[in-house]
N, C-alpha and C. Protein backbone atom coordinates (compact mmCIF):
# COMPACT_ATOMS: atom_id res chain seq x y z
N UNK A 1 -115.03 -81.40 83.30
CA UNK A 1 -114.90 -80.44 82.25
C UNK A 1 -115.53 -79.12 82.69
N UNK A 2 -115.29 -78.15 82.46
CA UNK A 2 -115.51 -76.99 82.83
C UNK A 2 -116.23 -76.26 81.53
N UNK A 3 -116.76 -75.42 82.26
CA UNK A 3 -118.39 -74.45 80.99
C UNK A 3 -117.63 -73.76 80.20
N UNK A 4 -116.45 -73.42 80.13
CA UNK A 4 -115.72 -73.14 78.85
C UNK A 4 -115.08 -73.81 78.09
N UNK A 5 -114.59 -74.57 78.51
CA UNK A 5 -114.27 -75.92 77.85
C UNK A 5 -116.11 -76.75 76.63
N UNK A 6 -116.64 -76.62 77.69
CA UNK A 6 -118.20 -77.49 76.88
C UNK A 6 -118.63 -75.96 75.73
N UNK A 7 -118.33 -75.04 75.97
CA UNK A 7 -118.77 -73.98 75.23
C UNK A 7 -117.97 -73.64 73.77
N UNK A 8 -116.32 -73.87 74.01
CA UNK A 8 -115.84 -73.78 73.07
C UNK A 8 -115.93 -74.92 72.68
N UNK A 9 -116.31 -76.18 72.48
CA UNK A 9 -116.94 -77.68 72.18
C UNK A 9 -117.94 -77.70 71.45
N UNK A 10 -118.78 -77.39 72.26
CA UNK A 10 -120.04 -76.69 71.26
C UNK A 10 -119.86 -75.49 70.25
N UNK A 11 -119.12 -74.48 70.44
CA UNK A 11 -118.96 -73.59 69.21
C UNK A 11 -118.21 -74.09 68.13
N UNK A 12 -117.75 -75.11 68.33
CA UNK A 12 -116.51 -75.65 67.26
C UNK A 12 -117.42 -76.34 66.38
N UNK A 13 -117.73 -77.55 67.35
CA UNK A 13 -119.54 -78.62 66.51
C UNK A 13 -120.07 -77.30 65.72
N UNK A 14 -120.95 -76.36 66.11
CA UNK A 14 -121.23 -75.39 65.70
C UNK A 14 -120.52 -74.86 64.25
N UNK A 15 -119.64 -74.36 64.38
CA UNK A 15 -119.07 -73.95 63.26
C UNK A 15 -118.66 -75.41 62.03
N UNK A 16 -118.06 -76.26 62.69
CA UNK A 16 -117.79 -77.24 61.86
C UNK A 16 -119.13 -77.38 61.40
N UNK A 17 -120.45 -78.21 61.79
CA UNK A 17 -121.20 -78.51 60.73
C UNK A 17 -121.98 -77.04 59.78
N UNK A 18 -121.68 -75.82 60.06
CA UNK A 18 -122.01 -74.61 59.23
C UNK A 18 -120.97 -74.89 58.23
N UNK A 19 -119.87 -75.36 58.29
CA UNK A 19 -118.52 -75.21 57.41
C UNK A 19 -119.11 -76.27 56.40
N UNK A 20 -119.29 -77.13 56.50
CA UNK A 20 -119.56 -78.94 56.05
C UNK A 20 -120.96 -78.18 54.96
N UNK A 21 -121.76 -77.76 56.06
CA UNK A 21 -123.35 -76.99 54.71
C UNK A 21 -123.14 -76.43 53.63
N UNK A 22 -121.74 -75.42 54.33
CA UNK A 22 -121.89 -74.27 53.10
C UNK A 22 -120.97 -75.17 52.32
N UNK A 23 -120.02 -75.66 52.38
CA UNK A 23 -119.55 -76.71 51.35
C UNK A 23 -120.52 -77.84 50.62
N UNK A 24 -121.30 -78.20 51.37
CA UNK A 24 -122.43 -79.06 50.36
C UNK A 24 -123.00 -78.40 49.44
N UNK A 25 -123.72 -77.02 49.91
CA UNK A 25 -124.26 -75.84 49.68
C UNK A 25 -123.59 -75.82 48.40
N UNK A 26 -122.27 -75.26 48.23
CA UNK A 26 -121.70 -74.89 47.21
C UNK A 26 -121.46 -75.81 45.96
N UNK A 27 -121.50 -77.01 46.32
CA UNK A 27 -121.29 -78.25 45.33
C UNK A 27 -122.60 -78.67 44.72
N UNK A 28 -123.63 -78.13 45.57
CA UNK A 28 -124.60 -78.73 45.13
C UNK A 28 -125.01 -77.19 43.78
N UNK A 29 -124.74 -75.81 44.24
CA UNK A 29 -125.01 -74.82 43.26
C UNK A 29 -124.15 -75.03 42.02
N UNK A 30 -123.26 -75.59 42.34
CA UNK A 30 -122.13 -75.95 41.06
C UNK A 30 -122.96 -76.74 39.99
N UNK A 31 -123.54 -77.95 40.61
CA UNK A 31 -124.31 -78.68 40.27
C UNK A 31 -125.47 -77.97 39.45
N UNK A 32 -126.28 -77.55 39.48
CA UNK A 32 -127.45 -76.85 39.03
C UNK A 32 -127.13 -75.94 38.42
N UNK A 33 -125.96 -75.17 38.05
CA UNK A 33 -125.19 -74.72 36.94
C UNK A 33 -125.04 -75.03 35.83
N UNK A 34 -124.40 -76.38 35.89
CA UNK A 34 -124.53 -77.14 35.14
C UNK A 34 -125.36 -77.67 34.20
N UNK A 35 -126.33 -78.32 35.46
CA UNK A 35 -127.84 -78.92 35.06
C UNK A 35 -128.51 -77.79 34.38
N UNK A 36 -129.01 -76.62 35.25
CA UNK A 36 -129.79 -75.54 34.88
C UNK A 36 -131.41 -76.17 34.30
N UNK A 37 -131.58 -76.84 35.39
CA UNK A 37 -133.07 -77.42 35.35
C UNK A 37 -134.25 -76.11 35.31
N UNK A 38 -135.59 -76.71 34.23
CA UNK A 38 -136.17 -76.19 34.35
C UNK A 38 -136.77 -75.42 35.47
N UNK A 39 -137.44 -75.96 36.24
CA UNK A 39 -137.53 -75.76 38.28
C UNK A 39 -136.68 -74.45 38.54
N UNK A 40 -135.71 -74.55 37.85
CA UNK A 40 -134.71 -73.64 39.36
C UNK A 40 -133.98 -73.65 38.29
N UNK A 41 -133.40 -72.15 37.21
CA UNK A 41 -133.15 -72.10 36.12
C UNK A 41 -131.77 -70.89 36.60
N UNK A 42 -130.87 -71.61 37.64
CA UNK A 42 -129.34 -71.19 38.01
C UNK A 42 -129.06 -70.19 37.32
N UNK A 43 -128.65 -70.55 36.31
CA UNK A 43 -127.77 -70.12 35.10
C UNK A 43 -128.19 -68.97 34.19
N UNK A 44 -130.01 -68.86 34.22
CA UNK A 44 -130.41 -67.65 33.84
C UNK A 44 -130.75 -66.45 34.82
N UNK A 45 -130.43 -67.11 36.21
CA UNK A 45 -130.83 -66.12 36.94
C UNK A 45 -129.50 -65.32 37.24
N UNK A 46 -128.04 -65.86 37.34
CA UNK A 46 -127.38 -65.14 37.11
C UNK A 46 -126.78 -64.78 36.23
N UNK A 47 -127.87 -64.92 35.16
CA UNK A 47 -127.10 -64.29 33.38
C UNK A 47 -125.51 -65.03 33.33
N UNK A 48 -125.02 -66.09 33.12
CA UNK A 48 -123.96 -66.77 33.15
C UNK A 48 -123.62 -67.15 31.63
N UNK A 49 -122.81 -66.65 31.09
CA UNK A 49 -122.54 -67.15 29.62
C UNK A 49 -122.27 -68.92 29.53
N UNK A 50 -122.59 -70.02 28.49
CA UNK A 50 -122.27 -71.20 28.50
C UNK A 50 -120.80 -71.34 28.66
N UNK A 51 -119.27 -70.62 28.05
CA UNK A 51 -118.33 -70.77 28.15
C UNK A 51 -117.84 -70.34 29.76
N UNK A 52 -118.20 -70.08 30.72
CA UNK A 52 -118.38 -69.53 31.73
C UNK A 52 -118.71 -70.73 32.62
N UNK A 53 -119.56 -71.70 32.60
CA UNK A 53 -119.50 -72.16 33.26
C UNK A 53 -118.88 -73.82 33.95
N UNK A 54 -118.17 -74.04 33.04
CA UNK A 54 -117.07 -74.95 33.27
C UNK A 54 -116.04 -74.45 34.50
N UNK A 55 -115.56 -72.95 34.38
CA UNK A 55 -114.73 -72.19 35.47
C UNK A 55 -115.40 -72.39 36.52
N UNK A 56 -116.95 -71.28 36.77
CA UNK A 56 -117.69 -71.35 38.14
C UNK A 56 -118.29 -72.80 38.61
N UNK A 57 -118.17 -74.09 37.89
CA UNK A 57 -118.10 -75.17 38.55
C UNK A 57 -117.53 -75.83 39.02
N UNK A 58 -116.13 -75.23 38.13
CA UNK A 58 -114.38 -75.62 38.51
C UNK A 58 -114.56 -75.65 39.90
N UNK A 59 -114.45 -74.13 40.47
CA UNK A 59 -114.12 -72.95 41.42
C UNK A 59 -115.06 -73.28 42.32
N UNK A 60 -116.80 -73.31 42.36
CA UNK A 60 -117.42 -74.08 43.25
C UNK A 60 -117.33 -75.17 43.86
N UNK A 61 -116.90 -76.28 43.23
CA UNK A 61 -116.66 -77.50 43.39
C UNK A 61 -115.33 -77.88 44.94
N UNK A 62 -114.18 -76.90 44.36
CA UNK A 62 -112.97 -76.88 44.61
C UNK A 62 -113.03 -76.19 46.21
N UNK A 63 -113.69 -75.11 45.92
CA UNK A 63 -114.15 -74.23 47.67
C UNK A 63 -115.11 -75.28 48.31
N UNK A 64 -116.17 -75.75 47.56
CA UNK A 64 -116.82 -76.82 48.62
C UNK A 64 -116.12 -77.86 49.15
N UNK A 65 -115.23 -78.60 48.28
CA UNK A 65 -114.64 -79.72 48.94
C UNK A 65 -113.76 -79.03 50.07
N UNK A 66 -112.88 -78.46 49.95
CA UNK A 66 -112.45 -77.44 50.98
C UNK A 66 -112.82 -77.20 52.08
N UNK A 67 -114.19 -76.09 51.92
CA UNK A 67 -114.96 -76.31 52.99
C UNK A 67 -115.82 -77.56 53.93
N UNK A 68 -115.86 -78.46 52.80
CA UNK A 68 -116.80 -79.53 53.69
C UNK A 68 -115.23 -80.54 54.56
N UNK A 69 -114.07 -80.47 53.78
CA UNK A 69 -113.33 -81.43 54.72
C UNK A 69 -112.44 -80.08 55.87
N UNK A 70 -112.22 -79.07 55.72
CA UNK A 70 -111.73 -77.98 56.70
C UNK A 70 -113.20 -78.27 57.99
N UNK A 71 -114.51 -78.50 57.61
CA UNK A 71 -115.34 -78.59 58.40
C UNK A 71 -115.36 -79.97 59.28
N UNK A 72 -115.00 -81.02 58.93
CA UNK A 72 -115.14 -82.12 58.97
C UNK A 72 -113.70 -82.25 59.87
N UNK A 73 -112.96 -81.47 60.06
CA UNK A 73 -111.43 -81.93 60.37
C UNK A 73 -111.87 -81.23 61.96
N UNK A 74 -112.72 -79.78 61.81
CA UNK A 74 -112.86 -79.34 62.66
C UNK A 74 -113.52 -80.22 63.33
N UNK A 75 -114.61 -80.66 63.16
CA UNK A 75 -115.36 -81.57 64.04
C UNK A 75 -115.04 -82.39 64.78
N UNK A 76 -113.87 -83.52 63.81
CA UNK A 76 -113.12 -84.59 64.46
C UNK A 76 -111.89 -84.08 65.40
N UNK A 77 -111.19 -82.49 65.18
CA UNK A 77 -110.65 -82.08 66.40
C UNK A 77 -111.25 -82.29 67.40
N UNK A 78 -112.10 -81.57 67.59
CA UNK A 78 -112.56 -81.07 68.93
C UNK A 78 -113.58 -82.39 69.30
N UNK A 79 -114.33 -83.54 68.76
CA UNK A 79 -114.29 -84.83 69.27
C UNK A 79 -113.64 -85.68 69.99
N UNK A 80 -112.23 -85.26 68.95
CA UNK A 80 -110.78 -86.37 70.20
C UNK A 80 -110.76 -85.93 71.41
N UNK A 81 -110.69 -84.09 71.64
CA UNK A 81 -110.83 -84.02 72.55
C UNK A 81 -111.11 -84.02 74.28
N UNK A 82 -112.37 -84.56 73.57
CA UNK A 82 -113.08 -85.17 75.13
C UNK A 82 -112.78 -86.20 74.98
């Protein structure tokens, strides 16, 4: 295998598990929207009306799964690979 070959290998791993985070990332803020736990109070920090947030959990939810399997597809590309 050749150092560009292992480089674009590694940038792919690379990007795929950044893709997979920010999709957890996002499902998990959807989450705490929702919740709006005392601790970590989401929903007042971005002034979010209650009818409001059924949509931005919709819409979070929907981009994370997205992102975490677009990430996940990437990964298992460039695995078969080698």
């Amino acid at each position: 295998m050749t150092e560009t070959v292992k480089a674009k290998e590694a940038f792919a791993m690379f990007v795929g598990i950044f893709q997979s985070l920010t999709g957890i990332l996002s499902i998990t803020v959807a989450y705490l929207i929702y919740y709006n736990p005392d601790f970590f109070p989401v929903r007042t920090m971005f002034n979010l009306l209650p009818e409001h947030v059924a949509f931005y959990m919709m819409l979070l939810i929907v981009v994370g799964s997205f992102a975490i399997i677009s990430g996940l597809l990437i990964i298992h590309e460039w695995s078969i690979r080698t």
